[in-house]
Protein backbone atom coordinates (compact mmCIF):
# COMPACT_ATOMS: atom_id res chain seq x y z
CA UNK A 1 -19.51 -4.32 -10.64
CA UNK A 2 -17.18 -4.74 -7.67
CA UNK A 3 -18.19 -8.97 -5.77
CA UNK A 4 -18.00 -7.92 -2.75
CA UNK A 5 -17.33 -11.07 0.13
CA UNK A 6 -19.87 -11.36 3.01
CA UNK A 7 -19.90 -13.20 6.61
CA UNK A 8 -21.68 -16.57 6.49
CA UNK A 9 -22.29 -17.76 9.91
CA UNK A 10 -23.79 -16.24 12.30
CA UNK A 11 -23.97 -17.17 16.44
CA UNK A 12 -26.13 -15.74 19.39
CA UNK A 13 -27.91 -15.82 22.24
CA UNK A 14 -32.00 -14.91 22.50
CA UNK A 15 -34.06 -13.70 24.92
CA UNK A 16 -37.79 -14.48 24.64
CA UNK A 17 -38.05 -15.68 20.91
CA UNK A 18 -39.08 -19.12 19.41
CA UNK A 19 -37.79 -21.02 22.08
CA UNK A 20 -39.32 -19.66 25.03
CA UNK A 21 -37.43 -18.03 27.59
CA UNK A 22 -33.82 -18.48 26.22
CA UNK A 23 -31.93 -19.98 23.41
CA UNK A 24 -28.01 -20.18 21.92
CA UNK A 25 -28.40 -20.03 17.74
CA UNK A 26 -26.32 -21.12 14.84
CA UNK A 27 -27.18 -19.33 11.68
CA UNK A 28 -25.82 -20.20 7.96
CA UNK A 29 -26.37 -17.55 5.05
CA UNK A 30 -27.49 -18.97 2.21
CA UNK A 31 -26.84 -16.24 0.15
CA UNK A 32 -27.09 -12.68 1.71
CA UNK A 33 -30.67 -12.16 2.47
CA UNK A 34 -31.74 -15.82 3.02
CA UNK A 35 -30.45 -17.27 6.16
CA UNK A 36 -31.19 -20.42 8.28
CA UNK A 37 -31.11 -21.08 11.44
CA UNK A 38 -30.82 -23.81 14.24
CA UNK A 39 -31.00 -23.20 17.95
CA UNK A 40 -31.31 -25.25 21.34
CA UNK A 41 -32.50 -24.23 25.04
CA UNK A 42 -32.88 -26.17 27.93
CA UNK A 43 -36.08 -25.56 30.71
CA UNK A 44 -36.27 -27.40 33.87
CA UNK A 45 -39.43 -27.08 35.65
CA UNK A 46 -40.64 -28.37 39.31
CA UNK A 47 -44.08 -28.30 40.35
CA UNK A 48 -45.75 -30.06 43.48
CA UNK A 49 -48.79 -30.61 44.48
CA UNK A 50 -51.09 -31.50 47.61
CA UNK A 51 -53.82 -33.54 48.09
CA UNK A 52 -56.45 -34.84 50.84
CA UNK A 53 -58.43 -37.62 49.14
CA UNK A 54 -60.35 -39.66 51.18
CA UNK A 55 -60.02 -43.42 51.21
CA UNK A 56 -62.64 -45.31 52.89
CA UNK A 57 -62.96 -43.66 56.51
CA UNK A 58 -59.30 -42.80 56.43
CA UNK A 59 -58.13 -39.09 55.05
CA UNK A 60 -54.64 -39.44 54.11
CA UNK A 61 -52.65 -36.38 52.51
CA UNK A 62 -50.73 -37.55 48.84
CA UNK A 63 -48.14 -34.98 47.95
CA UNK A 64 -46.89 -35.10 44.39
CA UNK A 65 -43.88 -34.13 43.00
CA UNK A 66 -42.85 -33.57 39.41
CA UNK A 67 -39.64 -32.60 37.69
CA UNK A 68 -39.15 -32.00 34.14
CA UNK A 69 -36.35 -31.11 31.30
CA UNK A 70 -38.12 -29.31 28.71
CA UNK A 71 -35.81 -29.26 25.40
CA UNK A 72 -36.13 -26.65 22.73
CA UNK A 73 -34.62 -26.72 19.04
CA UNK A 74 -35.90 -24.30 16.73
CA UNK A 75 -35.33 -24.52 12.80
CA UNK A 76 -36.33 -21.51 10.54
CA UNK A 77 -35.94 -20.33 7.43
CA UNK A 78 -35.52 -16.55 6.58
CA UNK A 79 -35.53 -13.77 4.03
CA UNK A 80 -33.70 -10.39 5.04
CA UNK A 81 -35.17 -7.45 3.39
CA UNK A 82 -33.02 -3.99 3.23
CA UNK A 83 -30.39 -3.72 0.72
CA UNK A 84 -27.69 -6.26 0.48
CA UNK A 85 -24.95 -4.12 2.14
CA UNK A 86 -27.06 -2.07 4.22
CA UNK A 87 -26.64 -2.87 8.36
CA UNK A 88 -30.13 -2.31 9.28
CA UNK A 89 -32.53 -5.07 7.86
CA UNK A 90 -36.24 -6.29 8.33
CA UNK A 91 -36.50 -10.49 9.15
CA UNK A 92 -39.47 -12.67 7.97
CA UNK A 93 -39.31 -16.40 8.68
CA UNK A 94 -40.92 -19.67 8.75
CA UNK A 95 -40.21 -22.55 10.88
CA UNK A 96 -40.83 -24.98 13.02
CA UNK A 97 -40.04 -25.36 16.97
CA UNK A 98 -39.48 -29.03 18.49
CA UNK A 99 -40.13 -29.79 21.97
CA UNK A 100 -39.02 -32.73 24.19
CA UNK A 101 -39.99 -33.56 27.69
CA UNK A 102 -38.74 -35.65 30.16
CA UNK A 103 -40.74 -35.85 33.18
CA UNK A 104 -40.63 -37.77 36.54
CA UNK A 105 -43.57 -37.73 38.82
CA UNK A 106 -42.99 -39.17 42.82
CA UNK A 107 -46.13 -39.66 44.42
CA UNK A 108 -45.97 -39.78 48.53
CA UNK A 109 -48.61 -40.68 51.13
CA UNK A 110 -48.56 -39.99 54.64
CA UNK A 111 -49.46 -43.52 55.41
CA UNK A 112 -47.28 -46.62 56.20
CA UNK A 113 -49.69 -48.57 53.57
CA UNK A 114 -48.32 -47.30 50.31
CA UNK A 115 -44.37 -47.02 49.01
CA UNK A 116 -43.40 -43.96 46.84
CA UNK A 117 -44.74 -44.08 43.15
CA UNK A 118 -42.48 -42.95 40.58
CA UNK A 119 -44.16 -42.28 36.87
CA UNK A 120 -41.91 -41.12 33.93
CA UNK A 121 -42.88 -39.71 30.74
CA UNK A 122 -41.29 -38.83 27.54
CA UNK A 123 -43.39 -36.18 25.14
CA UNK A 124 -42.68 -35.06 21.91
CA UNK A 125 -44.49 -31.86 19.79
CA UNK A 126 -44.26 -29.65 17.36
CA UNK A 127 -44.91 -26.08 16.55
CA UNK A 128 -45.15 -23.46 13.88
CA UNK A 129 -43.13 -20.32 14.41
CA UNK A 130 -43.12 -17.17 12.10
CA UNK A 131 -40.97 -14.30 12.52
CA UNK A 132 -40.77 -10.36 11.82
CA UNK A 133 -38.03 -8.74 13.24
CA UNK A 134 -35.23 -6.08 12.92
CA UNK A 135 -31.52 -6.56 13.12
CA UNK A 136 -29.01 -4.17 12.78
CA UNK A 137 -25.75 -6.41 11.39
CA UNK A 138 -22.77 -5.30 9.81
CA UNK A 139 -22.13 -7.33 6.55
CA UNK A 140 -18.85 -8.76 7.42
CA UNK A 141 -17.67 -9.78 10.70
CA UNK A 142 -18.83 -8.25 13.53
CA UNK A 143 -21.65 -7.76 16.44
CA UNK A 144 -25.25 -8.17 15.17
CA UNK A 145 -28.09 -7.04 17.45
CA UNK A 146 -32.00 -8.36 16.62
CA UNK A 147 -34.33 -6.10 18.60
CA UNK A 148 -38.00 -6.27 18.64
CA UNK A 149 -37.95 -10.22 16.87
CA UNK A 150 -41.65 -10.68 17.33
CA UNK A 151 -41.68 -14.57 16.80
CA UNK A 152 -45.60 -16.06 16.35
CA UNK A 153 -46.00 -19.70 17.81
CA UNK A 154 -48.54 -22.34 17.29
CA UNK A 155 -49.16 -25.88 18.52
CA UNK A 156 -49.93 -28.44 16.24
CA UNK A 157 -52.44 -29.71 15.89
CA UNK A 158 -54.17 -27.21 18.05
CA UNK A 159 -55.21 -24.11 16.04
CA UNK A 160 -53.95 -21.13 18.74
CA UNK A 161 -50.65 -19.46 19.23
CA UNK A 162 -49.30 -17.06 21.40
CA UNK A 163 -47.06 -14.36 20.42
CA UNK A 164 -43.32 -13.79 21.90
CA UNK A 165 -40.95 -10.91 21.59
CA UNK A 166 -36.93 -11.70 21.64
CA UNK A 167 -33.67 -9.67 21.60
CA UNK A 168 -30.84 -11.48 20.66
CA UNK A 169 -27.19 -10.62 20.12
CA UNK A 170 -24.26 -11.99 18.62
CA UNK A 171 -21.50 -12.34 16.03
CA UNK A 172 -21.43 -12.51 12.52
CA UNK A 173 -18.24 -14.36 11.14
C-alpha cells in the first residue's frame, strides 16, 4: 500500500462560529482525521446609557458610558469523518471557548457637585463549544471551505447555550 503525504496545518478566517461574530484559526492535524485547533477574535463594544435619578429635591441627569474589548480564543478538538483522501468531510468537535473583558465605565452628571467616575473591570469565563460541520478540503495543499459549521455554545456554569452557524475559509499547507 502506497503512504501517501498529507498537509498538516491548516489557517482561516470564520464567520459566525465559536467565537462569535469573527475569528482568524490555526489548525494542526494530528493525524488525518483528528485535527486541533486554536483561534482568536477581538469585539469592541460601546454602550451608553441615561438616567434622571432624583437626589433630594434636585433631578439631575447621569449619563453613563461604557467601552469594552471583548477577547475570544477558542480551543477544540476534532474528528473528520469521510474517507482519508476524500475532499468532502463531516466535522465533530469538542472544546472550549475563553472569554476576556476589559471594560471601562465613565459616569457624568450634569451638576457642578460631582467629578467624572471612572470604574474598570476585568472578567474572565468559560464555555463549552461542540461542533458538526462540513468542509470540503483537498488533502494536500490548497483552499479548504467549511460551510454550514453549526458550532453549539454553553456558559459555564450556567446550563443554556445558544447555537451559531459559521463559514470559514482558508488554506491547507
Amino acid at each position: 500500500m502506497e503512504n501517501v503525504s498529507f498537509s498538516k496545518n491548516s489557517i482561516y478566517l470564520e464567520l459566525g462560529g465559536s467565537a462569535g461574530i469573527h475569528s482568524v484559526n490555526y489548525e494542526y492535524f494530528l493525524r488525518k482525521t483528528i485535527l486541533t485547533r486554536v483561534g482568536f477574535s477581538v469585539m469592541p463594544s460601546e454602550d451608553y446609557s441615561y438616567t434622571f435619578p432624583i437626589e433630594g429635591e434636585k433631578i439631575y441627569s447621569f449619563y453613563s458610558e461604557m467601552r469594552s474589548n471583548n477577547f475570544f480564543i477558542p480551543l477544540t478538538v476534532s474528528k473528520l469523518l469521510g474517507g482519508v483522501n476524500s475532499r468532502s468531510k463531516i466535522e465533530l468537535g469538542l472544546g472550549v471557548v475563553g472569554k476576556i473583558s476589559s471594560t471601562a465605565t465613565t459616569d457624568y452628571y450634569d451638576n457642578d457637585e460631582k467629578e467624572p467616575e471612572i470604574f474598570k473591570d476585568l472578567a474572565m469565563l468559560t464555555s463549552l463549544t461542540a461542533i458538526l460541520g462540513y468542509r470540503y478540503q483537498p488533502p494536500v495543499d490548497g483552499v479548504s471551505l467549511g460551510l454550514s459549521r453549526l458550532h453549539y455554545t454553553t456558559l459555564l456554569p450556567i446550563c443554556f447555550g445558544s447555537v451559531w452557524f459559521g463559514l470559514s475559509l482558508g488554506y491547507i499547507f
